[in-house]
C-alpha atoms as a PDB file:
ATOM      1  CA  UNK A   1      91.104-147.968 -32.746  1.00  0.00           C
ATOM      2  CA  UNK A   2      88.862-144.901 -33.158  1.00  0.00           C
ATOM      3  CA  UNK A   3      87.535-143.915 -36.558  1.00  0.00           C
ATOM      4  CA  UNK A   4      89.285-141.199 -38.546  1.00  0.00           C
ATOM      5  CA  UNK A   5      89.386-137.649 -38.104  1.00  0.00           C
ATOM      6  CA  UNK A   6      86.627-135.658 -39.852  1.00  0.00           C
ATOM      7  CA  UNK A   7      87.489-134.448 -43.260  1.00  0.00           C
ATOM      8  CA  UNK A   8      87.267-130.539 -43.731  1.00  0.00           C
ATOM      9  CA  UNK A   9      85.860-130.144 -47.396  1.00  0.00           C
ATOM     10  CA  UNK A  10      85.317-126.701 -48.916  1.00  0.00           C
ATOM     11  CA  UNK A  11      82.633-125.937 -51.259  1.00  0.00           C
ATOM     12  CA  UNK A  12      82.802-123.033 -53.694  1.00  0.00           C
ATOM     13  CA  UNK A  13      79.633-120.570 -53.909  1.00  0.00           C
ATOM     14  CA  UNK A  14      79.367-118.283 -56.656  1.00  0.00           C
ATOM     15  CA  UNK A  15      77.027-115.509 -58.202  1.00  0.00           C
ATOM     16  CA  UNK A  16      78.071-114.450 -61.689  1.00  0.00           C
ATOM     17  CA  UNK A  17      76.427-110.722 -62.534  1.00  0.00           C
ATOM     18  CA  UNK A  18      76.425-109.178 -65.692  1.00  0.00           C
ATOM     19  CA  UNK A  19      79.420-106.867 -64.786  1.00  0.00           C
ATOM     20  CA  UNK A  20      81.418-108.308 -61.618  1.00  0.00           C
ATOM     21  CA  UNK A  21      83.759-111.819 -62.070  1.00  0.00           C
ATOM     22  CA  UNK A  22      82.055-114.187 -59.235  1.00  0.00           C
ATOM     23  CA  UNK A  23      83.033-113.955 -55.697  1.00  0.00           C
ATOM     24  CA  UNK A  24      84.082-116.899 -54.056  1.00  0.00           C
ATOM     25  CA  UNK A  25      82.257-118.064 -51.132  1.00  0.00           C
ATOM     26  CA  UNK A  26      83.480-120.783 -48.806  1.00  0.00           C
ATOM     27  CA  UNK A  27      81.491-122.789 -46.607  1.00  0.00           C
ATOM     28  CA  UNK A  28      83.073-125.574 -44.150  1.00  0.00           C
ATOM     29  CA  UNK A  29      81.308-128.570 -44.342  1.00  0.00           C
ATOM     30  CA  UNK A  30      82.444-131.256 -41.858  1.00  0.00           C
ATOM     31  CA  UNK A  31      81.962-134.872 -43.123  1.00  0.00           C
ATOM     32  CA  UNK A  32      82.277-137.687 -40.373  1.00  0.00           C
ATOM     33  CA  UNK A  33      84.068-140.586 -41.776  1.00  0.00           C
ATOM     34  CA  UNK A  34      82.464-144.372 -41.469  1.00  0.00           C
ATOM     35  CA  UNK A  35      83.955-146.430 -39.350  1.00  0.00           C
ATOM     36  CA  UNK A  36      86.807-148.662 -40.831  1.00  0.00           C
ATOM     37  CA  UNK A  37      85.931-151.876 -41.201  1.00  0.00           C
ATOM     38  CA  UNK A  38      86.870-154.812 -38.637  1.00  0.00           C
ATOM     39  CA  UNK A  39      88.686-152.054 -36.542  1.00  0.00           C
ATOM     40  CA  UNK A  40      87.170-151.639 -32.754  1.00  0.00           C
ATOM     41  CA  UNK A  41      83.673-150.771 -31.353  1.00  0.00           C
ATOM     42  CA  UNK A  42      83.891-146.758 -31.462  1.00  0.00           C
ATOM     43  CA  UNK A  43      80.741-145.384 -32.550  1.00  0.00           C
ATOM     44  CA  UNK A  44      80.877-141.901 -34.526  1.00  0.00           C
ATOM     45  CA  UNK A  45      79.106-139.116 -32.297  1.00  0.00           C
ATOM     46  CA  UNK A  46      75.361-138.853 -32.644  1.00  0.00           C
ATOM     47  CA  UNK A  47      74.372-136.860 -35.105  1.00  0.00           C
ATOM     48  CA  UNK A  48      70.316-134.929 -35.179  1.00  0.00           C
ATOM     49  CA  UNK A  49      68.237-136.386 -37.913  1.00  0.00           C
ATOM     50  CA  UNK A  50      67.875-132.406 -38.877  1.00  0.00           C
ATOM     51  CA  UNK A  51      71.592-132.039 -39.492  1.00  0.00           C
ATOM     52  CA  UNK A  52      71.492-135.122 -41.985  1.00  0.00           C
ATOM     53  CA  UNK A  53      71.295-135.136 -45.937  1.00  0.00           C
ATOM     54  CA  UNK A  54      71.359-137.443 -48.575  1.00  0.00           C
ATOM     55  CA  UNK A  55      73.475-136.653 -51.981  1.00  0.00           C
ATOM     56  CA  UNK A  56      73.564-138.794 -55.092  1.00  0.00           C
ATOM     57  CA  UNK A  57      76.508-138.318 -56.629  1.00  0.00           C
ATOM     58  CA  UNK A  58      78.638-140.317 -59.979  1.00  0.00           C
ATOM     59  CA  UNK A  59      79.738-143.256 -57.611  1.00  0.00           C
ATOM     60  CA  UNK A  60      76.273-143.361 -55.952  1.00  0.00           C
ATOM     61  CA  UNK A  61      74.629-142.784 -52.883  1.00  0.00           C
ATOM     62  CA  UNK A  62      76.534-140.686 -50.482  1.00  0.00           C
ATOM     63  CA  UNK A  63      75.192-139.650 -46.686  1.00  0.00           C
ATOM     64  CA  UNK A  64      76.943-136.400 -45.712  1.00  0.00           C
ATOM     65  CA  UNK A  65      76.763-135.041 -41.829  1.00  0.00           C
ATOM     66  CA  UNK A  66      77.105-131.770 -40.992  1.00  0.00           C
ATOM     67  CA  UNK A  67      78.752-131.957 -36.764  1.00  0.00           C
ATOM     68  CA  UNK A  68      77.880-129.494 -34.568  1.00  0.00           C
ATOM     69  CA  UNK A  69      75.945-125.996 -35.827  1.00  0.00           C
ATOM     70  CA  UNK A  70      74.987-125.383 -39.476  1.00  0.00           C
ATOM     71  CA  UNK A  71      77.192-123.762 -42.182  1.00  0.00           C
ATOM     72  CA  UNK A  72      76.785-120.339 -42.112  1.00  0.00           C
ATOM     73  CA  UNK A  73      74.574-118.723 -44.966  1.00  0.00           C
ATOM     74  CA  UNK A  74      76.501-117.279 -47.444  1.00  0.00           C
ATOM     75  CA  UNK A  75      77.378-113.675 -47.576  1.00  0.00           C
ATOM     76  CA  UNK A  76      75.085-111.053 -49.760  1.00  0.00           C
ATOM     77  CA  UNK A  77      76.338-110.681 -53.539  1.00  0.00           C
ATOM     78  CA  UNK A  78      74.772-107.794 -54.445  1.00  0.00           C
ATOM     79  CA  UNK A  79      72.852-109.577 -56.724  1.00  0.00           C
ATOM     80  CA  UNK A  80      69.427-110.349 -57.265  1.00  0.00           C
ATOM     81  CA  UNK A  81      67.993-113.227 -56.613  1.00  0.00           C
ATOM     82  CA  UNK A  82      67.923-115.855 -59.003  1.00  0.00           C
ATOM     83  CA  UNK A  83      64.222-116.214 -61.081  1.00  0.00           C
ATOM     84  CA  UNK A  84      62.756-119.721 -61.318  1.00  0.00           C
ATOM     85  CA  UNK A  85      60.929-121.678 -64.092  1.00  0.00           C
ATOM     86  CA  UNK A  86      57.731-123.031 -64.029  1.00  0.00           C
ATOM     87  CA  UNK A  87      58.433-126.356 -66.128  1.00  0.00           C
ATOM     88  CA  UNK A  88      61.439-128.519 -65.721  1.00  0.00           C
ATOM     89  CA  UNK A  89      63.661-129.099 -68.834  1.00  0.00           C
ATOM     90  CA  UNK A  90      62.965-131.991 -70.770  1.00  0.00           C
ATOM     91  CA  UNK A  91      60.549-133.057 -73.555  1.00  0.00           C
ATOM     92  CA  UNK A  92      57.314-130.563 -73.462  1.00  0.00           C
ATOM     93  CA  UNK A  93      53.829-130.962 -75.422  1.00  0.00           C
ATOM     94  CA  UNK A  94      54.102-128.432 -78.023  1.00  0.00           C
ATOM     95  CA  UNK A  95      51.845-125.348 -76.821  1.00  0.00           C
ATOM     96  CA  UNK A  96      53.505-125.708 -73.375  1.00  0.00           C
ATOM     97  CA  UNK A  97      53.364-122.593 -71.474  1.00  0.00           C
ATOM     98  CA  UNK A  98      56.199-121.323 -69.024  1.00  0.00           C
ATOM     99  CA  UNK A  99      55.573-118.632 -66.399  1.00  0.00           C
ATOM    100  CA  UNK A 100      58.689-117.236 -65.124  1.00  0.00           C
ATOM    101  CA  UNK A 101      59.104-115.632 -61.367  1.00  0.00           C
ATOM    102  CA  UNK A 102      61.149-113.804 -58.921  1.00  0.00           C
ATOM    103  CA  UNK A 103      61.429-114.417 -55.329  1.00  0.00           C
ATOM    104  CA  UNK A 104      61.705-110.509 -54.879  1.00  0.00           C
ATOM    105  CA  UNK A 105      58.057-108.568 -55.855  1.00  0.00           C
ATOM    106  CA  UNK A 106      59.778-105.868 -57.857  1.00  0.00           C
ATOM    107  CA  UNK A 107      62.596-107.726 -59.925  1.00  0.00           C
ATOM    108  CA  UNK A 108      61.943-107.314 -63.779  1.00  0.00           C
ATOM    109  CA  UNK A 109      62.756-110.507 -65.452  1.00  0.00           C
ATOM    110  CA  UNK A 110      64.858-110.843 -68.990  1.00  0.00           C
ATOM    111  CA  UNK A 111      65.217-113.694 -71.138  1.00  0.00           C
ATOM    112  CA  UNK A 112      66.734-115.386 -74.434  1.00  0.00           C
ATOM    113  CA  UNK A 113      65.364-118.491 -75.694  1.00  0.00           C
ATOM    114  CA  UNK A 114      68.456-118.171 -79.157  1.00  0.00           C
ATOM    115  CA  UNK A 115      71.171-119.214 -76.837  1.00  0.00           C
ATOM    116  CA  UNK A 116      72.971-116.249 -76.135  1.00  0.00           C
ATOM    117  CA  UNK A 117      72.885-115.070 -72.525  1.00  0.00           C
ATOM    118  CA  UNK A 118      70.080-112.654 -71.333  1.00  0.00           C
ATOM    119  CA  UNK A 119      71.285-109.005 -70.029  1.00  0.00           C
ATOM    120  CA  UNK A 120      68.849-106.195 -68.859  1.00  0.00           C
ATOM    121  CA  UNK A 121      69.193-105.049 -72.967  1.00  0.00           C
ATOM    122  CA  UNK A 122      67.133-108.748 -73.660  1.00  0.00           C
ATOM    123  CA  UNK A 123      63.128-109.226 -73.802  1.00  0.00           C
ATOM    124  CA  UNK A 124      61.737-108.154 -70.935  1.00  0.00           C
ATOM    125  CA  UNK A 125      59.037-110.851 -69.490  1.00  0.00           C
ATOM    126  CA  UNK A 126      55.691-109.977 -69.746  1.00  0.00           C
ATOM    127  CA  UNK A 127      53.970-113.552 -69.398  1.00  0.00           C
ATOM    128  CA  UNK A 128      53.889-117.062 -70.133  1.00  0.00           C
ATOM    129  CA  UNK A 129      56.463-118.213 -72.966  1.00  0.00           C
ATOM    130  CA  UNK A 130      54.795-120.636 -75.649  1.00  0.00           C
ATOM    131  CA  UNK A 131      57.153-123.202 -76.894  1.00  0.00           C
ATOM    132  CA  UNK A 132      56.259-124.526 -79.714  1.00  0.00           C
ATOM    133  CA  UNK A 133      59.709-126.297 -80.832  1.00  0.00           C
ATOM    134  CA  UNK A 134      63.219-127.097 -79.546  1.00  0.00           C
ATOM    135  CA  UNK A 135      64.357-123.700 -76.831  1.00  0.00           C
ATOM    136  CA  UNK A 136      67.109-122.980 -74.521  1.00  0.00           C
ATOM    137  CA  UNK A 137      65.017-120.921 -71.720  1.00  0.00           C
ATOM    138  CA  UNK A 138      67.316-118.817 -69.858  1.00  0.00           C
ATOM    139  CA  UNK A 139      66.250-116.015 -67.743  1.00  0.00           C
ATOM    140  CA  UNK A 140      67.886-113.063 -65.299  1.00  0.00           C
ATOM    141  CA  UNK A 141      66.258-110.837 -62.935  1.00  0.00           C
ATOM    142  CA  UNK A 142      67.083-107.177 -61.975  1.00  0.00           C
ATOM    143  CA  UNK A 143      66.403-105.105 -58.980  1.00  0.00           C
ATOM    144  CA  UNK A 144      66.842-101.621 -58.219  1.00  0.00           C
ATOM    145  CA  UNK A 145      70.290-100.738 -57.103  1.00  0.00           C
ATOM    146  CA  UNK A 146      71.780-104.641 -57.385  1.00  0.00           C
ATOM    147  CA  UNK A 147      73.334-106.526 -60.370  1.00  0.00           C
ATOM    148  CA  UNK A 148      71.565-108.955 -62.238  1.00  0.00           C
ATOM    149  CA  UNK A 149      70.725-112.103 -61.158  1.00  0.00           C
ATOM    150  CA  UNK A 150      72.705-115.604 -61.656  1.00  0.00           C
ATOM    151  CA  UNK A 151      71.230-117.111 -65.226  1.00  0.00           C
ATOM    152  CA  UNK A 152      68.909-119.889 -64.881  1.00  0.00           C
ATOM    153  CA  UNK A 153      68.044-121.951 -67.817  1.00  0.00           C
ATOM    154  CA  UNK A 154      66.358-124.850 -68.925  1.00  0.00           C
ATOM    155  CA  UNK A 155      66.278-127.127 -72.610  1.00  0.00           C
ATOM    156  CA  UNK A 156      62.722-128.016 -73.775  1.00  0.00           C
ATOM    157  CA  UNK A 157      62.497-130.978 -76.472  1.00  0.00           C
ATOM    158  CA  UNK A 158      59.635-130.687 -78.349  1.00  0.00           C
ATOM    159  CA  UNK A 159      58.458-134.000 -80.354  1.00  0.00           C
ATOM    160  CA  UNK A 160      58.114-132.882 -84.258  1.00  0.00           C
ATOM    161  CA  UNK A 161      60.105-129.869 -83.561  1.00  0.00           C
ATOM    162  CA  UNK A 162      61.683-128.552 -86.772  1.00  0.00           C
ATOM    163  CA  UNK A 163      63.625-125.572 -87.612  1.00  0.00           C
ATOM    164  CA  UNK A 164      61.882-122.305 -88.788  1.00  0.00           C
ATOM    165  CA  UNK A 165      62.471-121.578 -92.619  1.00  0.00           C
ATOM    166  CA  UNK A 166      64.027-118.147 -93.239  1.00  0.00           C
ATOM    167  CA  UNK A 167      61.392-116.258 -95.093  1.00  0.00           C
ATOM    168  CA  UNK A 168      62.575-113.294 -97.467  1.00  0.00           C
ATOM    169  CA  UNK A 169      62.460-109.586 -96.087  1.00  0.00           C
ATOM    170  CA  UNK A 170      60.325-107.048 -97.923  1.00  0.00           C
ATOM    171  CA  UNK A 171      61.832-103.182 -97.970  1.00  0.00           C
ATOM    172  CA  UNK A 172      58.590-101.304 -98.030  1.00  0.00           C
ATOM    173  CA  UNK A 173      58.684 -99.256-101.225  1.00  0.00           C
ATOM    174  CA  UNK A 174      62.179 -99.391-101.585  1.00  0.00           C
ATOM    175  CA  UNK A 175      63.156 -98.490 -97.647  1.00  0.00           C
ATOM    176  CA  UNK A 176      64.371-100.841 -95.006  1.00  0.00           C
ATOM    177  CA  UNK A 177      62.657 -99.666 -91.918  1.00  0.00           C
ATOM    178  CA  UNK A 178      64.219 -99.008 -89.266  1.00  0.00           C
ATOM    179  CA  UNK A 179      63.645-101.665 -86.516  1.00  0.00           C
ATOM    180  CA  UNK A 180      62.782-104.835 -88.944  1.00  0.00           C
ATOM    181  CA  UNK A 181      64.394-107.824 -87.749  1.00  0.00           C
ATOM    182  CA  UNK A 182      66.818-109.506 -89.984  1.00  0.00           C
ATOM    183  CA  UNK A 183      67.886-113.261 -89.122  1.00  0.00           C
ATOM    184  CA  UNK A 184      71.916-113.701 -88.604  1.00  0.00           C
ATOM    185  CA  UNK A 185      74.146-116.409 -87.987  1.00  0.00           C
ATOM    186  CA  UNK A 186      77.850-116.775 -86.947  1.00  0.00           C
ATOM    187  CA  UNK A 187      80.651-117.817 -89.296  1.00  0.00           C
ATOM    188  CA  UNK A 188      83.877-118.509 -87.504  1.00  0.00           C
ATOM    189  CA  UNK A 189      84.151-119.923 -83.988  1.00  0.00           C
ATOM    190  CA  UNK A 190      85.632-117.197 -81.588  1.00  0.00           C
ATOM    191  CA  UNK A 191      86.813-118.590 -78.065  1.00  0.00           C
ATOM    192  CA  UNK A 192      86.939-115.824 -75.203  1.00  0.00           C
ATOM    193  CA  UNK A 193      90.655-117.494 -74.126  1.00  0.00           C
ATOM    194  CA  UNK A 194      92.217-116.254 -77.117  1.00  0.00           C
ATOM    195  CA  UNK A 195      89.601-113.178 -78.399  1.00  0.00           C
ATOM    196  CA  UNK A 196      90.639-109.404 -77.992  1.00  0.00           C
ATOM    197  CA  UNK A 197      88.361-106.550 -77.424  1.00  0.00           C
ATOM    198  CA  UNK A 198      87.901-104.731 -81.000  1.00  0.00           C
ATOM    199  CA  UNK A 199      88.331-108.330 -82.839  1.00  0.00           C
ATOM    200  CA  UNK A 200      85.438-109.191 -85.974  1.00  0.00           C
ATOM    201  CA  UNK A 201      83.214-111.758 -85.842  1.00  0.00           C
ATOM    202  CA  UNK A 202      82.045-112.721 -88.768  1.00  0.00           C
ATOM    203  CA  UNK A 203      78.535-113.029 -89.311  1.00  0.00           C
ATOM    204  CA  UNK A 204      75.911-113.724 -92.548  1.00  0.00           C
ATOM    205  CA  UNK A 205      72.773-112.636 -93.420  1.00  0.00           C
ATOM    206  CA  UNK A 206      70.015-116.050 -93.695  1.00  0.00           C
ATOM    207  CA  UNK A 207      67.286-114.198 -95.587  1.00  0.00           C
ATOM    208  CA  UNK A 208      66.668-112.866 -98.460  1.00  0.00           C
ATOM    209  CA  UNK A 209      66.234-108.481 -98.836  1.00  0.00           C
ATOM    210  CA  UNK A 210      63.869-108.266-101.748  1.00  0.00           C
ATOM    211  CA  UNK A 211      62.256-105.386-103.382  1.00  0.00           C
ATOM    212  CA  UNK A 212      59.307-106.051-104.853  1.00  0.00           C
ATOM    213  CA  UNK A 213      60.403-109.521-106.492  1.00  0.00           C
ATOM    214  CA  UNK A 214      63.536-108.803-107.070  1.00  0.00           C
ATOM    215  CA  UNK A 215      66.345-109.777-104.625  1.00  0.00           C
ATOM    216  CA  UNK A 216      68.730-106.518-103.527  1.00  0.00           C
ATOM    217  CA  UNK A 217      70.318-108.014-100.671  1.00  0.00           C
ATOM    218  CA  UNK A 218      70.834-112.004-101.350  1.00  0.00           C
ATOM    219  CA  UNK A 219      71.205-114.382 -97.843  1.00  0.00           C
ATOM    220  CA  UNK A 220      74.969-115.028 -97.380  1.00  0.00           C
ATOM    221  CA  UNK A 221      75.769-111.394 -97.150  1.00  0.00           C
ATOM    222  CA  UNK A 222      78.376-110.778 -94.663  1.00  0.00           C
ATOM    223  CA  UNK A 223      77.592-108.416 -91.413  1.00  0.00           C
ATOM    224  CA  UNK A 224      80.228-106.615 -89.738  1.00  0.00           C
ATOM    225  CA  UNK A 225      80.185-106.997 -85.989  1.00  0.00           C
ATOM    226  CA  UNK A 226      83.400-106.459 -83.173  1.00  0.00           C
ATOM    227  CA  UNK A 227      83.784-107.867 -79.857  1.00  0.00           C
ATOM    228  CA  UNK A 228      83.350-105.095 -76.935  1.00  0.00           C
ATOM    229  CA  UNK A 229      84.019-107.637 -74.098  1.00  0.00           C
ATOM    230  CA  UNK A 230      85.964-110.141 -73.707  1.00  0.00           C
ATOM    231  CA  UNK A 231      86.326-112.126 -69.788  1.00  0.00           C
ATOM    232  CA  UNK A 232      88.440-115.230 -69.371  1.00  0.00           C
ATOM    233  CA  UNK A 233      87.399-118.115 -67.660  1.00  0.00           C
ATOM    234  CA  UNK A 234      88.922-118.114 -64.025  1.00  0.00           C
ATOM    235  CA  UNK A 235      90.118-120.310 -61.039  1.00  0.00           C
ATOM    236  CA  UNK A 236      86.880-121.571 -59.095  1.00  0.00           C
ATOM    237  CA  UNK A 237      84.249-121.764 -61.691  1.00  0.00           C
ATOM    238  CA  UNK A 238      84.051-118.587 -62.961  1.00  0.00           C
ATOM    239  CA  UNK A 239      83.255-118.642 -66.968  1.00  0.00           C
ATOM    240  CA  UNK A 240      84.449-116.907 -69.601  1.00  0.00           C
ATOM    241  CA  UNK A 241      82.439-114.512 -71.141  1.00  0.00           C
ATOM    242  CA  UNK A 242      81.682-112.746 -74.970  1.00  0.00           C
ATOM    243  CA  UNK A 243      80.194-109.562 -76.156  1.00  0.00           C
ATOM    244  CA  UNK A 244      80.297-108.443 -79.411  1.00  0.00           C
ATOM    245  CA  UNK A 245      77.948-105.506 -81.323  1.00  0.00           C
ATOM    246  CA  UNK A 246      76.415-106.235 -84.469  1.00  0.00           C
ATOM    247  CA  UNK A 247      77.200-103.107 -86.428  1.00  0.00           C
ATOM    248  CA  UNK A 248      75.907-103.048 -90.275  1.00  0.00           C
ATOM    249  CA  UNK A 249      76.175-104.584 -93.649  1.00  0.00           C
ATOM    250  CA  UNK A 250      76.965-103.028 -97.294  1.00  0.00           C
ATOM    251  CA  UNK A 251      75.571-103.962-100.630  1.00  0.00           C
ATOM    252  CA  UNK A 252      75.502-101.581-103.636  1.00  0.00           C
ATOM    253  CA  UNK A 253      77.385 -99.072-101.957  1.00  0.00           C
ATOM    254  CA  UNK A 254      74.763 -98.898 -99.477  1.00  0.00           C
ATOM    255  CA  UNK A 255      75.599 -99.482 -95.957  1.00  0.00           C
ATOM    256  CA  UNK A 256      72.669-100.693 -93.464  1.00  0.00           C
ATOM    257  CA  UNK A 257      73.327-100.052 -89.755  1.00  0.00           C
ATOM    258  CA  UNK A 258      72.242-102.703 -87.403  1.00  0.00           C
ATOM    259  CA  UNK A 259      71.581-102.818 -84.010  1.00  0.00           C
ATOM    260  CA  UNK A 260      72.164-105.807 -81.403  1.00  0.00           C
ATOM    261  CA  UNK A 261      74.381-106.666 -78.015  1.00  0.00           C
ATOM    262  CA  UNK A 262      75.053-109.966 -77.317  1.00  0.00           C
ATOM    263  CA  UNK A 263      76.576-112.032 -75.016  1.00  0.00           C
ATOM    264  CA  UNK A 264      78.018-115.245 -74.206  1.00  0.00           C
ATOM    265  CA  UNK A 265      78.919-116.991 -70.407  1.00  0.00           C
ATOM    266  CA  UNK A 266      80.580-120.188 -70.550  1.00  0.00           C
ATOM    267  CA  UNK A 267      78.325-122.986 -70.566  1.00  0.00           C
ATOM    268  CA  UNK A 268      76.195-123.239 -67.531  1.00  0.00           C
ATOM    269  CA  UNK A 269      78.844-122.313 -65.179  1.00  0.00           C
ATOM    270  CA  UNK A 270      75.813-119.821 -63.601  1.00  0.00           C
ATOM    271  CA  UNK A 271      73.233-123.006 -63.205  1.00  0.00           C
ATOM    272  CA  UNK A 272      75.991-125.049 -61.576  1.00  0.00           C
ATOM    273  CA  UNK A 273      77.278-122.483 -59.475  1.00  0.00           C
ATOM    274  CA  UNK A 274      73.747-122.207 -57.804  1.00  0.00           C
ATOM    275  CA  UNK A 275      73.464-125.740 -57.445  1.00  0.00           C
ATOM    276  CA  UNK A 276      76.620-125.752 -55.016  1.00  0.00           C
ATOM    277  CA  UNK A 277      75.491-122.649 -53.176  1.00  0.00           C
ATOM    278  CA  UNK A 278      71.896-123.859 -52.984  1.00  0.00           C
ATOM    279  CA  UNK A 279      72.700-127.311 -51.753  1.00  0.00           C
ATOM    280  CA  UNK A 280      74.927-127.206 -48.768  1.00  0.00           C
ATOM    281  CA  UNK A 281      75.485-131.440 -48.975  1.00  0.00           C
ATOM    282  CA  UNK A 282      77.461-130.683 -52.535  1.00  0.00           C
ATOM    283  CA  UNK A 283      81.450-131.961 -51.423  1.00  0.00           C
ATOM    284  CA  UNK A 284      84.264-129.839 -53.233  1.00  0.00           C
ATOM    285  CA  UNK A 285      87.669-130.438 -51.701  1.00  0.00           C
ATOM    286  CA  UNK A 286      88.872-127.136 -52.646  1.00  0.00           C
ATOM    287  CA  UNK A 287      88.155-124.824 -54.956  1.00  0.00           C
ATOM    288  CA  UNK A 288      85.907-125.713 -57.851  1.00  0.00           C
ATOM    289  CA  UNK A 289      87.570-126.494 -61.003  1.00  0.00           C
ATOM    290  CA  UNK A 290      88.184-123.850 -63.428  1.00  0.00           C
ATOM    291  CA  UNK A 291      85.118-122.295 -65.166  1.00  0.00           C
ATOM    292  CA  UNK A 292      84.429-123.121 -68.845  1.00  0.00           C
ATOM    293  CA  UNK A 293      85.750-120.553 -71.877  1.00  0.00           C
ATOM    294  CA  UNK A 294      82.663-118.688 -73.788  1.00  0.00           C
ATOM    295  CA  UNK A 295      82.594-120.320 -77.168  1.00  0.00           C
ATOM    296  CA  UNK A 296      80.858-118.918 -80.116  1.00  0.00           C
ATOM    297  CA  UNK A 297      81.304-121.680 -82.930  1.00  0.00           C
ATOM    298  CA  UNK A 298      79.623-121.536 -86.426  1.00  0.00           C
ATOM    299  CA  UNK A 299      75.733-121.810 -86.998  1.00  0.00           C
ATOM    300  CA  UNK A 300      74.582-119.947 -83.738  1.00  0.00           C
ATOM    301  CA  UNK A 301      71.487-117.621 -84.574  1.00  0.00           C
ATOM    302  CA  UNK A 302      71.106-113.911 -83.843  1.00  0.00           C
ATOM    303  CA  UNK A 303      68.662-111.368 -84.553  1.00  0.00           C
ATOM    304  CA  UNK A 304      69.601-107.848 -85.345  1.00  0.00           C
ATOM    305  CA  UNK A 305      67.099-104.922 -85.883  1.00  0.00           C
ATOM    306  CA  UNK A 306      67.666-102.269 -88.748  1.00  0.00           C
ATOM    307  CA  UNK A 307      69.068 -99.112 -86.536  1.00  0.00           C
ATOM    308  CA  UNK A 308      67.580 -96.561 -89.663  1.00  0.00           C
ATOM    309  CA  UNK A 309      65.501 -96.556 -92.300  1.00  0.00           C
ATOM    310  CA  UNK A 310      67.683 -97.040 -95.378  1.00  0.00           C
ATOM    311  CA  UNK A 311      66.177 -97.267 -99.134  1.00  0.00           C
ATOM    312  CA  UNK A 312      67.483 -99.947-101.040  1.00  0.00           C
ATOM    313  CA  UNK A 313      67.576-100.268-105.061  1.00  0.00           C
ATOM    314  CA  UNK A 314      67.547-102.853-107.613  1.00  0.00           C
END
């Protein structure tokens, strides 16, 4: 009796930009079956060394064959290409310094290290990132005339890590200047399966405004903010995604614009995504499963920047 036929899996490649759902890519990978035990003496065709990879997967070590020529590469995106880190994630010496770098000469890099996803509207990298405590790295690149690149991300553990404790803000001579930073956090949990475009999100203030000594604006004040975005997650691994604009605050009859866009992909859908495209011995029969929701739960942190200078009084 002669071994089975090969088995056709399909893998499922995607690129997720800031503006386009991901495209699916499928790549035929042909997997040559062992030989069923105590049946015949029919030997599988040879197979070059070259053509042969190694994949550890949950049930353990699996050797996947690719028969006759390569996969094809995959198609372009019209992305760019995805930035790398310099240091693993995992637990870091505190001081550690990451360098972050594009394949492509002319990309300019963005990042986050608060946990919301990076956009072209995030820090632009300049050089090495110091972390000193606890960080979710994640990074995009852009190039002229493509959309951003996939997210790639890493956690650092630092040993003896503590939070940072909010310290009060201080309105020069009575005036909030425009563009101080003022420390947020979200109050409600807001799922992108259910959230509408134009929706609130709640959102409190964690410091302190004082004048002088006293306290005009007291931590626990709530923000106004509204969702502007709102993607839901999709067949074949595509993630939901969140974005929301934090808008202003009022105390005293006094209204303080704000001034932040964030976003929110579900979780590492864009890291695993790569992985598959990246590593052509990943087996998928069929389509990948269905992409994670974007989920903004209570406790997340968020800067916003004072859009105006706006005098405050006791």
């Amino acid at each position: 009796m002669k071994s089975s036929p090969p088995v056709i899996l399909l893998a499922g490649v995607f690129a997720f930009g800031h503006e386009v759902a991901a495209q699916a890519i499928q790549q035929t990978i042909q997997v040559n079956q062992t030989t069923m035990q105590g049946v015949g003496n029919a030997s599988p065709p040879a197979i070059p060394a070259a053509r042969q990879a190694t994949q550890q997967g949950a049930q353990g070590q699996r050797n996947v064959q690719y028969l006759g020529e390569a996969p094809p590469a995959p198609p372009d995106c019209g992305c760019a290409r995805m930035p790398t880190l310099s240091v693993e994630a995992g637990e870091l010496a505190p001081g550690t310094q990451v360098t972050i770098t594009s394949p492509t000469q002319d990309a300019t890099i963005f990042y986050t290290t608060d946990g919301w996803t990076p956009t072209p509207a995030s820090t632009r990298y300049t050089g090495p990132i110091t972390i000193t405590a606890d960080t979710r790295l994640q990074a995009i690149a852009q190039e002229s005339q493509k959309l951003p690149s996939p997210v790639v991300q890493a956690r650092y553990k630092v040993q003896g890590s503590m939070d940072p404790v909010p310290q009060d803000v201080l309105a020069t001579g009575g005036t909030l200047l425009k563009g101080t930073p003022l420390l947020l956090v979200t109050d409600a949990e807001v799922v992108s399966d259910s959230a509408e475009v134009g929706d609130s999100i709640p959102l409190l203030l964690v410091e302190n405004v004082k004048v002088g000594d006293t306290v005009v604006v007291p931590k626990g004040t709530t923000v106004d903010a509204k969702i502007t975005k709102v993607e839901r997650a999709g067949h074949s691994g595509k993630p939901g995604v969140l974005e929301f604009q934090v808008h202003s605050f009022s105390v005293h009859g006094v209204t303080v614009p704000l001034d932040a866009n964030l976003r929110l992909e579900g979780a590492d859908n864009g890291l695993q995504s790569h992985a598959v495209s990246t590593d052509l011995v990943q087996q998928v029969a069929g389509a990948l499963p269905p992409g994670n929701e974007a989920d903004i739960v209570p406790g997340m942190p968020l800067t916003a920047s004072v859009a105006a200078d706006t005098s405050l009084h006791p």
